[in-house]
Protein backbone atom coordinates (compact mmCIF):
# COMPACT_ATOMS: atom_id res chain seq x y z
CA UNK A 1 27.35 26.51 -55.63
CA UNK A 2 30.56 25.34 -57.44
CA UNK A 3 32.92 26.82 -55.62
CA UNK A 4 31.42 24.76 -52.76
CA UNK A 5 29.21 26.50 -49.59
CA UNK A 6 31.82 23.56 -47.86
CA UNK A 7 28.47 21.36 -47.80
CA UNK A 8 27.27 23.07 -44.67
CA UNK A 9 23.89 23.72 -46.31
CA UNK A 10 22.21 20.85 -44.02
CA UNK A 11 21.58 22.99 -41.08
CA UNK A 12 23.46 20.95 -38.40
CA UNK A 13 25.88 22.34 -36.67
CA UNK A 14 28.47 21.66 -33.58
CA UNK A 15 30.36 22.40 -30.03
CA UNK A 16 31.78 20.94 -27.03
CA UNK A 17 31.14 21.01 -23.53
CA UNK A 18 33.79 21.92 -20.46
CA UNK A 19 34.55 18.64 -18.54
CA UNK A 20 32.73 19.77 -15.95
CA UNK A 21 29.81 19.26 -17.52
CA UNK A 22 30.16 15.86 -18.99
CA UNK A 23 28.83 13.72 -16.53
CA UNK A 24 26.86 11.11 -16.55
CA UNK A 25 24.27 12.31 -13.97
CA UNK A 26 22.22 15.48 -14.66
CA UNK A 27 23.48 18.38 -12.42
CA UNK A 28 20.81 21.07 -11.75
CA UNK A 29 21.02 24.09 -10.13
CA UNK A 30 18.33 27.27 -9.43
CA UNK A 31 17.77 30.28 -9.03
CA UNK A 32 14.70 33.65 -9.89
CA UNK A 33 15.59 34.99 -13.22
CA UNK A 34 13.33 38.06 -11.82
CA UNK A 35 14.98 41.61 -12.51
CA UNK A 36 17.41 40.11 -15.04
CA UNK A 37 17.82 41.90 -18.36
CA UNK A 38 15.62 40.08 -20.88
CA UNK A 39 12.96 41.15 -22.89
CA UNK A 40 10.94 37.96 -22.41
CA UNK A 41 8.56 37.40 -19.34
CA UNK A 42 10.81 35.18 -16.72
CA UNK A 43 9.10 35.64 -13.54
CA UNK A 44 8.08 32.31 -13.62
CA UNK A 45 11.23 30.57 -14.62
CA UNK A 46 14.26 29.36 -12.87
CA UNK A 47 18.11 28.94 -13.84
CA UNK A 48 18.92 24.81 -14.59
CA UNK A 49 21.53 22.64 -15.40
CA UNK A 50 20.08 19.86 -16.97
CA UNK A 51 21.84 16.95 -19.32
CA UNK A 52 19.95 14.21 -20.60
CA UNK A 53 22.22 11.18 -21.05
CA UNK A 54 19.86 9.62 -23.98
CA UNK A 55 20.25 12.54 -25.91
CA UNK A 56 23.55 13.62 -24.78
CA UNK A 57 22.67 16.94 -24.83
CA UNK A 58 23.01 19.26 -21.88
CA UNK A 59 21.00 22.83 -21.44
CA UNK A 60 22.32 25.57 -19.17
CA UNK A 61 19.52 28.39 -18.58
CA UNK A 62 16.44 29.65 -17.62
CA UNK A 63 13.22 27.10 -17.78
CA UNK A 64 9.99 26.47 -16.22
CA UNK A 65 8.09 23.42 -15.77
CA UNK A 66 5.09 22.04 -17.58
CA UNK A 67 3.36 22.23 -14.36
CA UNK A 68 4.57 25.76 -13.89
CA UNK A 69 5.79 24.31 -10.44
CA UNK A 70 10.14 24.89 -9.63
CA UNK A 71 9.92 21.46 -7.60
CA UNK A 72 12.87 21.11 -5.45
CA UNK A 73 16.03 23.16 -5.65
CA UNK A 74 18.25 20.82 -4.45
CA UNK A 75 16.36 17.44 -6.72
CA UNK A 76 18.76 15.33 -9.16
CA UNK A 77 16.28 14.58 -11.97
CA UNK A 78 16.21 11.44 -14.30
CA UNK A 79 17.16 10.92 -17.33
CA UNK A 80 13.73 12.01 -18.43
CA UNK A 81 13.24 15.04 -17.10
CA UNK A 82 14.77 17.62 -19.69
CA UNK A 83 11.07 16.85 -21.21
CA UNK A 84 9.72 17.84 -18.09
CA UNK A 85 10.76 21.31 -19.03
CA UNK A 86 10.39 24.40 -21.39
CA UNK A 87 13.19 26.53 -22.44
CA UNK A 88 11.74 29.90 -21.26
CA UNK A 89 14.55 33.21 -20.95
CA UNK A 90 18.25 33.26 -21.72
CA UNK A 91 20.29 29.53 -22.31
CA UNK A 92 22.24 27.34 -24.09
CA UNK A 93 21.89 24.00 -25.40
CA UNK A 94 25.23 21.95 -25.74
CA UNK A 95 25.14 19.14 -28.07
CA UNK A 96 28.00 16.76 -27.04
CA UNK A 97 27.46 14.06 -29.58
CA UNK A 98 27.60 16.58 -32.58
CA UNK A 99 30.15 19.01 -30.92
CA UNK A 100 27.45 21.84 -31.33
CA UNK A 101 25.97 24.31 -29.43
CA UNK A 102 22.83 27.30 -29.60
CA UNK A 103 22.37 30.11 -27.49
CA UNK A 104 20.00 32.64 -27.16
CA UNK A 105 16.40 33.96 -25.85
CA UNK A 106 14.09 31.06 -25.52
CA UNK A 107 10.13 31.57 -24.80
CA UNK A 108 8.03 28.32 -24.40
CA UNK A 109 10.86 26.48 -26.23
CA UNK A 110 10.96 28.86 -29.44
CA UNK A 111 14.06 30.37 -30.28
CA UNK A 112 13.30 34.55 -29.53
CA UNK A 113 15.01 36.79 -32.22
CA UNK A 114 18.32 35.77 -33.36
CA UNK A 115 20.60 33.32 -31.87
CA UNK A 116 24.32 32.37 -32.39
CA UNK A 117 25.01 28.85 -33.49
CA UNK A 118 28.50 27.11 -33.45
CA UNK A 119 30.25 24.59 -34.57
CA UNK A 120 33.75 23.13 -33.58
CA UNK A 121 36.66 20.70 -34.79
CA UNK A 122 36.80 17.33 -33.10
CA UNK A 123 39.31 18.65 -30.18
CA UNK A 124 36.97 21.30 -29.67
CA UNK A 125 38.72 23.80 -29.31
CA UNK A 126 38.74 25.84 -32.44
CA UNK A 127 35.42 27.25 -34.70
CA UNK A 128 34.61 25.62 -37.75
CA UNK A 129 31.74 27.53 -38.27
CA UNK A 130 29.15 30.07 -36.54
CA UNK A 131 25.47 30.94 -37.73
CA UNK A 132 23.89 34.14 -36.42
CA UNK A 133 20.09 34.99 -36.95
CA UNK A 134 16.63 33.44 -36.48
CA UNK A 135 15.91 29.77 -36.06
CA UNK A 136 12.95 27.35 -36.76
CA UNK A 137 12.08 24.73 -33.90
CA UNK A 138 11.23 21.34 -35.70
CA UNK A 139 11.22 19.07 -32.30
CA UNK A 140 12.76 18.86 -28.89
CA UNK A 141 16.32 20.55 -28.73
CA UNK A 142 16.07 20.28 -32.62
CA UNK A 143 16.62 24.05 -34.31
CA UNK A 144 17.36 24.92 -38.02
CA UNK A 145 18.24 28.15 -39.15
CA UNK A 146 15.81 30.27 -41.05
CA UNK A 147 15.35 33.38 -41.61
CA UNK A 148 18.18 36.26 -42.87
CA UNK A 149 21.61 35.03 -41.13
CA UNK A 150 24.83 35.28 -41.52
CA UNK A 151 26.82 31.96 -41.87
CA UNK A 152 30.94 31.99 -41.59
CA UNK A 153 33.56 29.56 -41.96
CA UNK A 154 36.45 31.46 -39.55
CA UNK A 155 38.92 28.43 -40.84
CA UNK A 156 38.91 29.11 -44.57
CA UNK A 157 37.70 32.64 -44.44
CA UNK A 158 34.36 31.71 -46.26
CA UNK A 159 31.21 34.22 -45.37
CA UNK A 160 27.67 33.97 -46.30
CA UNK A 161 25.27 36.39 -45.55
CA UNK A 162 21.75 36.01 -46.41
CA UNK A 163 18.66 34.29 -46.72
CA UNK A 164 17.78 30.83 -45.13
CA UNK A 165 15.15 28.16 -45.58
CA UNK A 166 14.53 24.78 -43.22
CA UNK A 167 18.63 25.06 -42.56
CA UNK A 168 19.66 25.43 -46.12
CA UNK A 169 21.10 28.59 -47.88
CA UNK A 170 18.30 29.74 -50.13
CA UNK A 171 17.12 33.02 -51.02
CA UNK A 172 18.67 36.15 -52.08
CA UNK A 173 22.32 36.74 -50.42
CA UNK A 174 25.83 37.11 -50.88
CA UNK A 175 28.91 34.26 -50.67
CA UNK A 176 32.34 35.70 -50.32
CA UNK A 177 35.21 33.21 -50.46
CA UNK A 178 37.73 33.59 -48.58
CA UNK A 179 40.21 34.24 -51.45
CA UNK A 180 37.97 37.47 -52.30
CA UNK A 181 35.55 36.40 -54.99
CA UNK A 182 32.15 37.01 -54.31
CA UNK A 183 28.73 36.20 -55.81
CA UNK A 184 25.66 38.11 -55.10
CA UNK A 185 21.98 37.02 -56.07
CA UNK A 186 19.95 34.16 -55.78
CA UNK A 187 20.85 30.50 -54.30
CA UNK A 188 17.88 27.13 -54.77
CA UNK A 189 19.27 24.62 -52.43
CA UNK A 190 22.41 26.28 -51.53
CA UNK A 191 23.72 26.30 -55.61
CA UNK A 192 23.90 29.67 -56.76
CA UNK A 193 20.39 29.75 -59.68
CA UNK A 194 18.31 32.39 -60.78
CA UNK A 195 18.50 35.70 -62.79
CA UNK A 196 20.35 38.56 -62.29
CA UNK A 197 23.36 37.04 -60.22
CA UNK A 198 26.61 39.06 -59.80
CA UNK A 199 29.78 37.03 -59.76
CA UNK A 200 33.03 38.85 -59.01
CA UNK A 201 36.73 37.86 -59.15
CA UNK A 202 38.84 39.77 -56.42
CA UNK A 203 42.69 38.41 -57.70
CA UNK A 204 41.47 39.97 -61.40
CA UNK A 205 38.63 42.32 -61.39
CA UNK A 206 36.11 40.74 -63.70
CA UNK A 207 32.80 40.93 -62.87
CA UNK A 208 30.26 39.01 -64.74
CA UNK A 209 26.43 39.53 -64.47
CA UNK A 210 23.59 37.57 -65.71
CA UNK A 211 21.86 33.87 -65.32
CA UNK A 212 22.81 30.86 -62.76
CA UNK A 213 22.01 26.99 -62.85
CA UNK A 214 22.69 24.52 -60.90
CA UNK A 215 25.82 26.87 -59.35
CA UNK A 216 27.11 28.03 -62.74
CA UNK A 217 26.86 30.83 -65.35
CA UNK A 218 24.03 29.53 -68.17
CA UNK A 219 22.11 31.76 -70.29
CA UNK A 220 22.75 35.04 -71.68
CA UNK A 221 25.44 37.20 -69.96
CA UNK A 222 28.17 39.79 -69.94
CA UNK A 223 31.20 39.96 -68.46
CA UNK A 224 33.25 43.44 -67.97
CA UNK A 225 36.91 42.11 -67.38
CA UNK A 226 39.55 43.92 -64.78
CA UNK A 227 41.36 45.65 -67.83
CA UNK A 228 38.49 47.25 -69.60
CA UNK A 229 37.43 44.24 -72.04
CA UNK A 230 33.52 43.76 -71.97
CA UNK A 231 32.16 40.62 -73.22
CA UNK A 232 28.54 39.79 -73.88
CA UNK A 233 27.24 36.52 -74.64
CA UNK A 234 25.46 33.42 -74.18
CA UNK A 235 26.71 30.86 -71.76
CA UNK A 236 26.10 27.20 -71.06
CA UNK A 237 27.26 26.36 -67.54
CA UNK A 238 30.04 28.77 -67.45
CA UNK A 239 31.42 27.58 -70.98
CA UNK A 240 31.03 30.33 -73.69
CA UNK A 241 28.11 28.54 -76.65
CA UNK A 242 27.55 31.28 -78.92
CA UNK A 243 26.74 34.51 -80.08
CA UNK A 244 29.45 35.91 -78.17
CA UNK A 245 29.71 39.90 -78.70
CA UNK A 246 32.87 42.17 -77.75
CA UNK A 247 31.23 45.56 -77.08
CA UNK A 248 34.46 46.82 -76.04
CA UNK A 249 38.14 46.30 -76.26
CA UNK A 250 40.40 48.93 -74.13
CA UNK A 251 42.46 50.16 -76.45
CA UNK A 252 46.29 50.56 -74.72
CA UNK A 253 48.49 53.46 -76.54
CA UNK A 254 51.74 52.67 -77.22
């Protein structure tokens, strides 16, 4: 889109971790996640603390091992070991190196319904962004979103809310600005393209309706202006070309 989806249309997002969990060693800790409020099976999994220093990335939750076996409560693991285990019940992965975390409902490492994604500024301390909805697992610790979600920008005021493919905004759905203009219809990539796209301007009431390429207005459109002007017409990325038609002028009585 032109007026810029802030370039967050890569799917990688970001958030830090408390100081207390920052250390170099893993830190694990366990206990039954049986009779806790979850709609996934967690009988056989068991609440860990585990950070993997090659990776940097930590993950606080519920797990179970390949070998379905808990091990030792008390047992330090190696660097290794978050392999060693699948993300089964409620947790959260941390992300230290790209200031991101995920949380949610894991079952055998898949991401279960919708999950919140966040991202923060380099002190870490305030959101840059947040994704909520469904995710697609493309590796170890490596989720994209997917799905219908909603996408914000709390900073700038920025919300989208719609379809999303692989981690990029594309589908039907709706981009308000955080200024008040709004666009509703179809996005290829994260640039607003297709037919039938609604673009509206909050500070003066136009609305215009028709064609989108490559994030502007192109092709044949009309716009119905905030004071009662309605203008139809073919446009070439957003410029008026030709055959442009007033249909109707408000007429103001003196």
């Amino acid at each position: 889109m032109t007026k810029e989806t802030r370039n967050q249309n890569t799917g990688t997002l970001t958030d830090t971790m408390p100081p207390s969990i920052t250390a170099t060693a893993i830190i694990t800790e366990t206990r039954s996640s049986k009779g806790r409020r979850s709609s996934i099976d967690q009988n056989k999994s068991y609440h860990r603390i585990i950070y993997c220093p090659v990776t940097d990335i930590t993950f606080e939750g519920y797990v179970k091992t390949k070998q379905q076996d808990p091990g030792n409560d008390d047992k330090t693991e190696d660097q290794g070991s978050i392999l060693n285990y699948i993300k089964h019940g409620k947790g959260t992965i941390h992300d230290h190196k790209s200031l991101m975390t995920i949380s949610g409902y894991f079952h055998n490492d898949e991401i279960v319904g919708h999950g919140v994604q966040t991202l923060y500024d380099s002190n870490g301390r305030s959101v840059k962004a947040q994704y909520e909805g469904p995710f697609l697992s493309i590796g170890v610790n490596n989720y994209v979103r997917n799905g219908m979600g909603k996408y914000s920008w709390p900073m700038v005021g920025d919300t989208y809310c719609g379809e999303f493919v692989a981690g990029v905004i594309h589908g039907r759905g709706t981009f308000t600005w955080g200024n008040g203009d709004s666009y509703q219809g179809i996005f290829k990539k994260g640039l607003m393209q297709g037919e039938n796209g609604v673009m509206k301007t909050f500070s003066t009431g136009d609305i215009y309706e028709g064609p989108f390429k490559k994030g502007k207005a192109h092709g044949w459109g009309k716009k119905n202006f905030g004071n009662g002007d309605v203008f139809e017409g073919m446009y070439r990325y957003e410029i008026v070309s030709f055959l442009c038609i007033v249909l109707h002028v408000c007429v103001r009585w003196l």
